[in-house]
PDB file of N, CA and C in Angstrom:
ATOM      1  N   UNK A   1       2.671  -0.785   3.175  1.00  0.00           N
ATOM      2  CA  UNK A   1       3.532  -1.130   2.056  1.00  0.00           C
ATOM      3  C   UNK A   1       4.551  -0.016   1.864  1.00  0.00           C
ATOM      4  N   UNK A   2       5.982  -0.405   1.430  1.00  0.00           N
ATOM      5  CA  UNK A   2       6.918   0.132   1.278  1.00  0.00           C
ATOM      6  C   UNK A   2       6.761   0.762  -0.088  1.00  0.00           C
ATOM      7  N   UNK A   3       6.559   1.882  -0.564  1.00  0.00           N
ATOM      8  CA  UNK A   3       6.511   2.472  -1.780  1.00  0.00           C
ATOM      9  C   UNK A   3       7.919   3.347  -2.693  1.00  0.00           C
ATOM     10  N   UNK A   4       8.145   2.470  -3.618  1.00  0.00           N
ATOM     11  CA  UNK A   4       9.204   3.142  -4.633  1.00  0.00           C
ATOM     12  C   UNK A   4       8.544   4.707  -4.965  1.00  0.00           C
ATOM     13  N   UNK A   5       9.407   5.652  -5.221  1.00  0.00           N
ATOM     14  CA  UNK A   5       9.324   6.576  -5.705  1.00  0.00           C
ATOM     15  C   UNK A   5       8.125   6.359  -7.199  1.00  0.00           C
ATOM     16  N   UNK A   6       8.742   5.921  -7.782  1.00  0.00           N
ATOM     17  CA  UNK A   6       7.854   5.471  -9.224  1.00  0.00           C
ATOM     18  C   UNK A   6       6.354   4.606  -8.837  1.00  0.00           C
ATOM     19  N   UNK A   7       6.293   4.572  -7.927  1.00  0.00           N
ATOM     20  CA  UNK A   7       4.914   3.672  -7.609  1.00  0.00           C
ATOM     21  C   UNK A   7       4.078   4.765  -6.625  1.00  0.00           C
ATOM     22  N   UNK A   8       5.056   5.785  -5.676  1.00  0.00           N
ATOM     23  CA  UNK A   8       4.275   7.042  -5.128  1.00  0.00           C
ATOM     24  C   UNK A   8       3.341   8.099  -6.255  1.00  0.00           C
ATOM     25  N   UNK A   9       4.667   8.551  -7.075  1.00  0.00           N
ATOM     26  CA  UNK A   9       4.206   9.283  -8.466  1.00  0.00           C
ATOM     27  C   UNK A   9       3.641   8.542  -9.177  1.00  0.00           C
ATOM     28  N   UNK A  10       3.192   7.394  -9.499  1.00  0.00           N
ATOM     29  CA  UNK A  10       2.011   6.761  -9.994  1.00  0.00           C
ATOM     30  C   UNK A  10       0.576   7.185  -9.120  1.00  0.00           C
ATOM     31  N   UNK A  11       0.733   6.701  -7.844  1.00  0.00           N
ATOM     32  CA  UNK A  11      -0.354   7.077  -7.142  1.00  0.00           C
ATOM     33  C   UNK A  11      -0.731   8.686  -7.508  1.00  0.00           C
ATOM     34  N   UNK A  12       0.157   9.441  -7.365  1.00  0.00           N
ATOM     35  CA  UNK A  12      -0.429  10.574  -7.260  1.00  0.00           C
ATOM     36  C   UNK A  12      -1.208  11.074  -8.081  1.00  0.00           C
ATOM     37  N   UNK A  13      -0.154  10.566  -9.369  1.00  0.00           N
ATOM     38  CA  UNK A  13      -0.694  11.016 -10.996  1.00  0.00           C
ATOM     39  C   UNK A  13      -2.092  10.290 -11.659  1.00  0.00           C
ATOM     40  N   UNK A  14      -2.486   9.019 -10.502  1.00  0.00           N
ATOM     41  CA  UNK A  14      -3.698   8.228 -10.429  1.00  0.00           C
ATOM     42  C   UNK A  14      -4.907   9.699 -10.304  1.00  0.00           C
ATOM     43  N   UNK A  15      -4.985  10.484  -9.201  1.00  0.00           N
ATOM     44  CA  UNK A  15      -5.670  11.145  -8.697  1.00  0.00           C
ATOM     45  C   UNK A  15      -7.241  10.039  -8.281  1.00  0.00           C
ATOM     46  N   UNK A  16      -8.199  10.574  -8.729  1.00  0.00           N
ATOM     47  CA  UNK A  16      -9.588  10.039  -8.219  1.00  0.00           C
ATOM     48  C   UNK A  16      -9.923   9.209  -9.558  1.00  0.00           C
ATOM     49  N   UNK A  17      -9.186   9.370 -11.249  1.00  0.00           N
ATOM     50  CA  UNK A  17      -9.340   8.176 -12.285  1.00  0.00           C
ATOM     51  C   UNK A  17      -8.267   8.612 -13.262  1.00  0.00           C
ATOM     52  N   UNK A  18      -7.775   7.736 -13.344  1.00  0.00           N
ATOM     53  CA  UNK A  18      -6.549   7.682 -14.750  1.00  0.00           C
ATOM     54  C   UNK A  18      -6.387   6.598 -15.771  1.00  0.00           C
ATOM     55  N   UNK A  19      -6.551   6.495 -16.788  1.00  0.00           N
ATOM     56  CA  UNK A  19      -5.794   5.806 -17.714  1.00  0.00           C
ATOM     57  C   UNK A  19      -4.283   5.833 -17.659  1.00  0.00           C
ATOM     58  N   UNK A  20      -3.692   4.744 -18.077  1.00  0.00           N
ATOM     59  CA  UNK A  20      -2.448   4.732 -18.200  1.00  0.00           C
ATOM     60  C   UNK A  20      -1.746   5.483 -19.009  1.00  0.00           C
ATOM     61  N   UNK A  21      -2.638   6.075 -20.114  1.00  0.00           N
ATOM     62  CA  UNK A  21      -1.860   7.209 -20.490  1.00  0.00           C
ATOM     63  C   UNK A  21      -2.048   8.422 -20.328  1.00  0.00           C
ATOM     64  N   UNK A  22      -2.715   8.598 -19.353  1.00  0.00           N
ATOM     65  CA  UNK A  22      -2.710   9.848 -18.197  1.00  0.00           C
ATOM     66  C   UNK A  22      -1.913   9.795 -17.851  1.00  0.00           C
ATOM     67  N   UNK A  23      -1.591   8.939 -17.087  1.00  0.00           N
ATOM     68  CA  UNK A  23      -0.635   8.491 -15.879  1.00  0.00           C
ATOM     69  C   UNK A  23       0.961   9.036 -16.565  1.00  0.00           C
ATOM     70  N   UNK A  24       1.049   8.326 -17.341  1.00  0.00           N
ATOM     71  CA  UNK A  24       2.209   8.368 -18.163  1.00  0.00           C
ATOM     72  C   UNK A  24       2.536  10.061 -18.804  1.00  0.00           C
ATOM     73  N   UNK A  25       1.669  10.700 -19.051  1.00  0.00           N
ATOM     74  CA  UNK A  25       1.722  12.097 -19.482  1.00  0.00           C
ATOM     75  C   UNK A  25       1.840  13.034 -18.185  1.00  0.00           C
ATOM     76  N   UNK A  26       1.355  12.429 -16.721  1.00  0.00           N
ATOM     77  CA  UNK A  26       1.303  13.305 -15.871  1.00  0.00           C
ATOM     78  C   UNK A  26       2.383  13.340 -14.653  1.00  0.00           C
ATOM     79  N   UNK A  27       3.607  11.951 -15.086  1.00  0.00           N
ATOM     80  CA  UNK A  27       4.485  11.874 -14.566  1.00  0.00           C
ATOM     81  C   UNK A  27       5.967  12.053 -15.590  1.00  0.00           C
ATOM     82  N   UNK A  28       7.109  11.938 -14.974  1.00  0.00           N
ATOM     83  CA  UNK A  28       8.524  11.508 -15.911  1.00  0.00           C
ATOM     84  C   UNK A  28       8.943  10.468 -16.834  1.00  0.00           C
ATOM     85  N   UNK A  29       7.641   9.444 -16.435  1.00  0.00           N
ATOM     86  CA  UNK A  29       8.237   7.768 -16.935  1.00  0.00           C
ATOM     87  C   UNK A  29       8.108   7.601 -18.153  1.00  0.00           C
ATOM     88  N   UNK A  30       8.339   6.604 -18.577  1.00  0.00           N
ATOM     89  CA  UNK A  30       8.002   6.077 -19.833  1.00  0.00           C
ATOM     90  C   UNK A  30       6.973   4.809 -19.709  1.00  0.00           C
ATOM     91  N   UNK A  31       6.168   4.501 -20.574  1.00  0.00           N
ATOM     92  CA  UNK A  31       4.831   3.785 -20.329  1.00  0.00           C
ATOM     93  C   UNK A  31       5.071   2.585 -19.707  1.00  0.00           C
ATOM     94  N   UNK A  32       6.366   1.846 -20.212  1.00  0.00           N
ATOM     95  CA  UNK A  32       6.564   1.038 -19.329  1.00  0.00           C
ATOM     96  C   UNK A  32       6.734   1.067 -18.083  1.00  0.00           C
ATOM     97  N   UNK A  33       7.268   2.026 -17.285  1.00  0.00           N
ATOM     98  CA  UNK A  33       7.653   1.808 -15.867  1.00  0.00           C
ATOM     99  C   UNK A  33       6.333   2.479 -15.153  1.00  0.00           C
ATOM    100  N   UNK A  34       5.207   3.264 -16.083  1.00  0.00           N
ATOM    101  CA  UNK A  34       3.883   3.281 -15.605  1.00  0.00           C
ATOM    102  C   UNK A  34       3.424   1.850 -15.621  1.00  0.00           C
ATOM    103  N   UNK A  35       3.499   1.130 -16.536  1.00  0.00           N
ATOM    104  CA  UNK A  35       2.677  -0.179 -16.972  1.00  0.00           C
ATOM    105  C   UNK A  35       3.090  -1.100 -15.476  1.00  0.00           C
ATOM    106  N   UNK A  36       4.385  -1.412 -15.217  1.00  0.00           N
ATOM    107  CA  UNK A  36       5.083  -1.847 -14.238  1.00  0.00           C
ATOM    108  C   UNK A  36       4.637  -1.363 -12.662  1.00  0.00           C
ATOM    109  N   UNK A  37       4.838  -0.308 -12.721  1.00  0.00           N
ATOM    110  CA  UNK A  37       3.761   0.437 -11.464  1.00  0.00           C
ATOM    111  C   UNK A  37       2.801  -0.037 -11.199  1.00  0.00           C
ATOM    112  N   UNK A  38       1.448   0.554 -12.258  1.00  0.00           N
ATOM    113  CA  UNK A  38       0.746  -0.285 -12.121  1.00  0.00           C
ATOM    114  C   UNK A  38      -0.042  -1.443 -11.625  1.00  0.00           C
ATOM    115  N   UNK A  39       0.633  -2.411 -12.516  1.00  0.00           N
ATOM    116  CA  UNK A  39       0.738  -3.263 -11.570  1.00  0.00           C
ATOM    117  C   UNK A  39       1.184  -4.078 -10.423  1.00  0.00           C
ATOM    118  N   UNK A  40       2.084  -3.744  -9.796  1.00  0.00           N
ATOM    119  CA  UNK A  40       2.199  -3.625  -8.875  1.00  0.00           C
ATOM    120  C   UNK A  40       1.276  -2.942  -7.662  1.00  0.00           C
ATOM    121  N   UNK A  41       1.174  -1.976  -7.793  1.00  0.00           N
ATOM    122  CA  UNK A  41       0.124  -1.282  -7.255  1.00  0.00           C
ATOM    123  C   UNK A  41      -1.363  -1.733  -7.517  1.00  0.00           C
ATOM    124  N   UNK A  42      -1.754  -2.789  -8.456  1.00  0.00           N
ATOM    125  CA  UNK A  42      -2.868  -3.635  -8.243  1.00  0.00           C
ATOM    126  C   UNK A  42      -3.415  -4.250  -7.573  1.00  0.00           C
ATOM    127  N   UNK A  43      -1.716  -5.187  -7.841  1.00  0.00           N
ATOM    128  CA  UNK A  43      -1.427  -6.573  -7.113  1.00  0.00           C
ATOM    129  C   UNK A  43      -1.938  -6.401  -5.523  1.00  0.00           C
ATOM    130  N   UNK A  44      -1.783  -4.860  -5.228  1.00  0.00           N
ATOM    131  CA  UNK A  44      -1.478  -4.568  -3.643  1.00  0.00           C
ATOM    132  C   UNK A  44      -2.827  -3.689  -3.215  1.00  0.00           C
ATOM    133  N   UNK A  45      -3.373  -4.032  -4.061  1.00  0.00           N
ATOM    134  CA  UNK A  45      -4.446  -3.266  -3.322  1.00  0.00           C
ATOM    135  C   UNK A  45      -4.699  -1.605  -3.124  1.00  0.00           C
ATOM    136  N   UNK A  46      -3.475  -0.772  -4.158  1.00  0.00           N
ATOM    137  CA  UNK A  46      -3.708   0.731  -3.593  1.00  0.00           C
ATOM    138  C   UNK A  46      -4.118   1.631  -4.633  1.00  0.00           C
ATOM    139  N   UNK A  47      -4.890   0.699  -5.748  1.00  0.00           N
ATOM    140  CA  UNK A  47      -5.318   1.311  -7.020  1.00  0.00           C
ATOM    141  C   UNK A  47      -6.136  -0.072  -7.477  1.00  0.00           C
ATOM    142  N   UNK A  48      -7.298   0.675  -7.995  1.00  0.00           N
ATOM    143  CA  UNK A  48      -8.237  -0.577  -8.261  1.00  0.00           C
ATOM    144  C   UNK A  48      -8.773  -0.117 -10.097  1.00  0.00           C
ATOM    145  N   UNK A  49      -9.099  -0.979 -10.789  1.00  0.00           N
ATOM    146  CA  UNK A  49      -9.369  -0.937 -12.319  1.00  0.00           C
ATOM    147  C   UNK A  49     -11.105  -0.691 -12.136  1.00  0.00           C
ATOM    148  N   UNK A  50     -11.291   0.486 -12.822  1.00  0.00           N
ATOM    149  CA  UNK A  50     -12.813   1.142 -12.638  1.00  0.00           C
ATOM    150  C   UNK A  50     -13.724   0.652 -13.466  1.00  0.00           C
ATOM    151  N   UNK A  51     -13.661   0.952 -14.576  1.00  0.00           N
ATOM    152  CA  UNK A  51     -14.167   0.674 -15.855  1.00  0.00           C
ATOM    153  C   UNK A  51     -13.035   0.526 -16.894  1.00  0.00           C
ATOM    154  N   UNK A  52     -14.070   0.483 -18.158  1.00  0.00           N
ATOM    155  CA  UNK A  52     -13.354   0.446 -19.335  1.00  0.00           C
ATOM    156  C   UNK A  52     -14.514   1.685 -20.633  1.00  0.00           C
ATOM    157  N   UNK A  53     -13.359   2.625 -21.029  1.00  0.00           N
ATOM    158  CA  UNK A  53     -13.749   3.731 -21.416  1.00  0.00           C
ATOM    159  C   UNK A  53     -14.271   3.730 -22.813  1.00  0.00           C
ATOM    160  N   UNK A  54     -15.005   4.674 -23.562  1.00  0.00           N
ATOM    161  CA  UNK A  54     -15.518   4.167 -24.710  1.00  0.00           C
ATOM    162  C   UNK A  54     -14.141   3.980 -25.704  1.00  0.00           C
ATOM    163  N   UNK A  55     -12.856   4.304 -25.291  1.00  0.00           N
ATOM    164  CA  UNK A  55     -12.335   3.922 -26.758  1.00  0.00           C
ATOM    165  C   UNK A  55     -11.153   2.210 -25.899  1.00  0.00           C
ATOM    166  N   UNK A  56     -12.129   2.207 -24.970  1.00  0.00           N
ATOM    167  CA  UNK A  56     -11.167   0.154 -24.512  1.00  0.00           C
ATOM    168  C   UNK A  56      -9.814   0.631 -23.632  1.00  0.00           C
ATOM    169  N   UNK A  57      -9.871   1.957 -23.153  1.00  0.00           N
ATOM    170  CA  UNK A  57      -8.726   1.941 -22.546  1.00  0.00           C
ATOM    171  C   UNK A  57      -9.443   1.518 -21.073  1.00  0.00           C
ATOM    172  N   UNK A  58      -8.608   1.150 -19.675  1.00  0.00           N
ATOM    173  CA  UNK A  58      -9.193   0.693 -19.126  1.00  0.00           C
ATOM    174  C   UNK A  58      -8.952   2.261 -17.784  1.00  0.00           C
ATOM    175  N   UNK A  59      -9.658   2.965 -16.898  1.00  0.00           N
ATOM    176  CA  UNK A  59      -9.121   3.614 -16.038  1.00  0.00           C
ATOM    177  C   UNK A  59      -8.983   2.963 -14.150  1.00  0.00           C
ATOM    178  N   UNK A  60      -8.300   3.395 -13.623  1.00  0.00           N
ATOM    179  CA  UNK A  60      -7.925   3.291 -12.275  1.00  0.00           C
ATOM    180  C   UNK A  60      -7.916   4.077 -11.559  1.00  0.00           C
ATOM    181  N   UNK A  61      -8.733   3.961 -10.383  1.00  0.00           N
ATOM    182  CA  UNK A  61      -8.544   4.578  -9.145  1.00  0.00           C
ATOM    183  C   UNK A  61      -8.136   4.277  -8.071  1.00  0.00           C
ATOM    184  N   UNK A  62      -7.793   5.384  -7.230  1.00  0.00           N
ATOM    185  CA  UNK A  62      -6.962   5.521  -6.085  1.00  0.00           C
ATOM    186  C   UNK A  62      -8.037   4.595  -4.975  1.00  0.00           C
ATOM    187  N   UNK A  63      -7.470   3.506  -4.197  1.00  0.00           N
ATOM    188  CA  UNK A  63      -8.014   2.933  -3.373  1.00  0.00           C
ATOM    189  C   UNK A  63      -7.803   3.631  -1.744  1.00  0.00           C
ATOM    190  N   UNK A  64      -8.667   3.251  -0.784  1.00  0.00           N
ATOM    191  CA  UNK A  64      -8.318   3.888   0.260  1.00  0.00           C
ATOM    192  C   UNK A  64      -7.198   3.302   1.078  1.00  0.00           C
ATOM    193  N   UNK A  65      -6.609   2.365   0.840  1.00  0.00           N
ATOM    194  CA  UNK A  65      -5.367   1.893   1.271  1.00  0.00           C
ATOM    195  C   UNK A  65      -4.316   2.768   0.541  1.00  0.00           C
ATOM    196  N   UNK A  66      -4.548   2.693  -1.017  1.00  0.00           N
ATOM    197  CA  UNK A  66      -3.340   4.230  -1.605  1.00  0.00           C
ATOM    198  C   UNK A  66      -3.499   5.194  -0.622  1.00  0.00           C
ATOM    199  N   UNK A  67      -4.282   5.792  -0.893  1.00  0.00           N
ATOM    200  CA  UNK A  67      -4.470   7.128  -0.033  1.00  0.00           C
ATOM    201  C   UNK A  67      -3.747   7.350   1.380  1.00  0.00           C
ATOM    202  N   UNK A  68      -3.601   6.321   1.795  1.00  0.00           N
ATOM    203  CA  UNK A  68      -3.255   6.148   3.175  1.00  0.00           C
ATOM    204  C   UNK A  68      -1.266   5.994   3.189  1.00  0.00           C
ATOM    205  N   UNK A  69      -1.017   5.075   1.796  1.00  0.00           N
ATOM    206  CA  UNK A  69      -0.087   4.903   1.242  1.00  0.00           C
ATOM    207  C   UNK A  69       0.807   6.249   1.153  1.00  0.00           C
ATOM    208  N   UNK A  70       0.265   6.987   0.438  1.00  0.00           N
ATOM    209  CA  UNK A  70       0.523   8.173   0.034  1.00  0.00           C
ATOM    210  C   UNK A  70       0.783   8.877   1.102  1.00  0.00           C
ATOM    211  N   UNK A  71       0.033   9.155   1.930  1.00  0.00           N
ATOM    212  CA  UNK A  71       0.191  10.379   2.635  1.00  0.00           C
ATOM    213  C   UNK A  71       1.163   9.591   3.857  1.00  0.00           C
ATOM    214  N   UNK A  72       1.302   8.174   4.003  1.00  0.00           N
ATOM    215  CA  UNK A  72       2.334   7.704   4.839  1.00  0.00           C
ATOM    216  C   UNK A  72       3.768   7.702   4.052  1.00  0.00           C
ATOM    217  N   UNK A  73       3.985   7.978   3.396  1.00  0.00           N
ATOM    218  CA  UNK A  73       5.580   8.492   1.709  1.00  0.00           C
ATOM    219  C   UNK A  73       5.501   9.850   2.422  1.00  0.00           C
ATOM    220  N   UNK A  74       4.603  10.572   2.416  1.00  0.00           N
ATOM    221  CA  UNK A  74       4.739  11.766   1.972  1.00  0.00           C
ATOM    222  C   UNK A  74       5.238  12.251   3.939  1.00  0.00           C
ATOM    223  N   UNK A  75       4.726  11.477   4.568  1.00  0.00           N
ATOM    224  CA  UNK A  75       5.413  11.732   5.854  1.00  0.00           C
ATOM    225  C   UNK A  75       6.631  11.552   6.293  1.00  0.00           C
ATOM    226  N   UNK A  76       6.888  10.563   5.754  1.00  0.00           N
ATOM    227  CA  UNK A  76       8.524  10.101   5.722  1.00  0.00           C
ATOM    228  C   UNK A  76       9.319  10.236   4.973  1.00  0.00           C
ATOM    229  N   UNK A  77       9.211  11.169   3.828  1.00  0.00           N
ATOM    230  CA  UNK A  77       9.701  11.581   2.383  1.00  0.00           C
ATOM    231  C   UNK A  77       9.209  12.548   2.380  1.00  0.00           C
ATOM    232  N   UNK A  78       9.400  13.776   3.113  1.00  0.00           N
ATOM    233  CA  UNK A  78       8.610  14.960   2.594  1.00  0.00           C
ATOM    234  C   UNK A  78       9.658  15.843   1.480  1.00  0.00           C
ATOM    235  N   UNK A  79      10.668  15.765   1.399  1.00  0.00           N
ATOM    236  CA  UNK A  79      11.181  16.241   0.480  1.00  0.00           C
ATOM    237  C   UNK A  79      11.203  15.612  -0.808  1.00  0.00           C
ATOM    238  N   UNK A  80      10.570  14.726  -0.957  1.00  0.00           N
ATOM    239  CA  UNK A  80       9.964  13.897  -1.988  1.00  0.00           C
ATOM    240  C   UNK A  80       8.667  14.245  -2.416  1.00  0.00           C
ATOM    241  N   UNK A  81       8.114  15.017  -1.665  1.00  0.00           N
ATOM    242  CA  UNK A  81       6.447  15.320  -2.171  1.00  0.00           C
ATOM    243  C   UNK A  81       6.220  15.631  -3.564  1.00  0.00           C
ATOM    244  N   UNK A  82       5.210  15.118  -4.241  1.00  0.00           N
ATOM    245  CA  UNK A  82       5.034  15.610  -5.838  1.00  0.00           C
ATOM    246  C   UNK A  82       3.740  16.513  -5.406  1.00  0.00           C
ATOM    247  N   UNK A  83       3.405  17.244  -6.566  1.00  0.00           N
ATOM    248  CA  UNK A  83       1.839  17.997  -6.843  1.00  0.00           C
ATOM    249  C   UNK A  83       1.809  17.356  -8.198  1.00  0.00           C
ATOM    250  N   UNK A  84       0.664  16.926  -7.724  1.00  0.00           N
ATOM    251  CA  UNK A  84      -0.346  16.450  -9.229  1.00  0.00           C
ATOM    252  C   UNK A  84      -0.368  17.733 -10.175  1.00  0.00           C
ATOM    253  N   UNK A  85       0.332  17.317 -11.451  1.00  0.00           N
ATOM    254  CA  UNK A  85       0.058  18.340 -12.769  1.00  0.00           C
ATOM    255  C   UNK A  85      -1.029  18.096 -13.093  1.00  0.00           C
ATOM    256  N   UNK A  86      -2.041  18.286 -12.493  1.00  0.00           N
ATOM    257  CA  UNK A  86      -3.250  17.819 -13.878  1.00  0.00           C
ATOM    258  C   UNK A  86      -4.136  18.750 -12.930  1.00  0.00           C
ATOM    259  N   UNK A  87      -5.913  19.262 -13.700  1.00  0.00           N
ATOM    260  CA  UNK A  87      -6.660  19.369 -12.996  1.00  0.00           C
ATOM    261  C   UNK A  87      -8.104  19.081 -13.475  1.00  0.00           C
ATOM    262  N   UNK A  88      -9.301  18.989 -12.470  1.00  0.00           N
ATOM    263  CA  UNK A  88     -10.244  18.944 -12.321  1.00  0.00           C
ATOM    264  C   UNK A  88     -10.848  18.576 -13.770  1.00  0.00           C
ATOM    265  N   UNK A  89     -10.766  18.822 -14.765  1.00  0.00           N
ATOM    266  CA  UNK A  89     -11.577  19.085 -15.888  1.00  0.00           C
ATOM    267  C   UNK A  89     -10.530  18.019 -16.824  1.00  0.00           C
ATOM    268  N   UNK A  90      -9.465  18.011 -16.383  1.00  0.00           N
ATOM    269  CA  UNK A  90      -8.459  16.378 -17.240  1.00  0.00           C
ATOM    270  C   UNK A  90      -8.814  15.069 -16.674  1.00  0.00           C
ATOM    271  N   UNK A  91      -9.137  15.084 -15.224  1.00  0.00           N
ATOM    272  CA  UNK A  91      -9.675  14.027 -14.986  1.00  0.00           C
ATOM    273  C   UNK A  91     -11.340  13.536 -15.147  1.00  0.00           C
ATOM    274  N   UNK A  92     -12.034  14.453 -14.922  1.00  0.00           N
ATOM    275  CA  UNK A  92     -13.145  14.106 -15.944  1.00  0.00           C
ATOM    276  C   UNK A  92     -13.460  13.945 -16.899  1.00  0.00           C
ATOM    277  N   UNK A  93     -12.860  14.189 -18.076  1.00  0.00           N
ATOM    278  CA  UNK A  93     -12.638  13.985 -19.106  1.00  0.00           C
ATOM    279  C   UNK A  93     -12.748  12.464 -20.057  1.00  0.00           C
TER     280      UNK A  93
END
């Protein structure tokens, strides 16, 4: 799959589980063009819906087709590469 910029930096900002308003705090967008991402990135198989958290938000993880996604952007876009702002202890959370 051909990946928009805004649907790469979704993936990334996905890491291993995100809520959408992770997502949204750990990239540039505004919730909508996370929300939009998203799904898209559902639809396709490169982020899958995990659970649903105690306060009903729902989180998503990185599928192994993303992953593959990703690091095929990041080969052909390397001056495009993001680093995930977040760490270890935000995503467990």
């Amino acid at each position: 799959m051909i990946l928009t910029f805004a649907q790469y930096n979704t993936l990334v900002a996905t890491g291993m589980s995100a809520t959408c308003e992770q997502v949204t705090s750990r990239t540039a967008f505004d919730s909508v063009m996370v929300r939009y991402s998203i799904a898209i990135l559902l639809s396709n198989g490169l982020i899958t819906a995990v659970d649903q958290r105690k306060d009903g938000t729902t989180s998503y993880r990185l599928t192994e087709f993303g992953a593959s996604c990703i690091a095929d952007y990041e080969l052909h876009n390397p001056a495009l590469k993001v680093t995930p702002s977040f760490n270890a202890e935000e995503v467990n959370a």
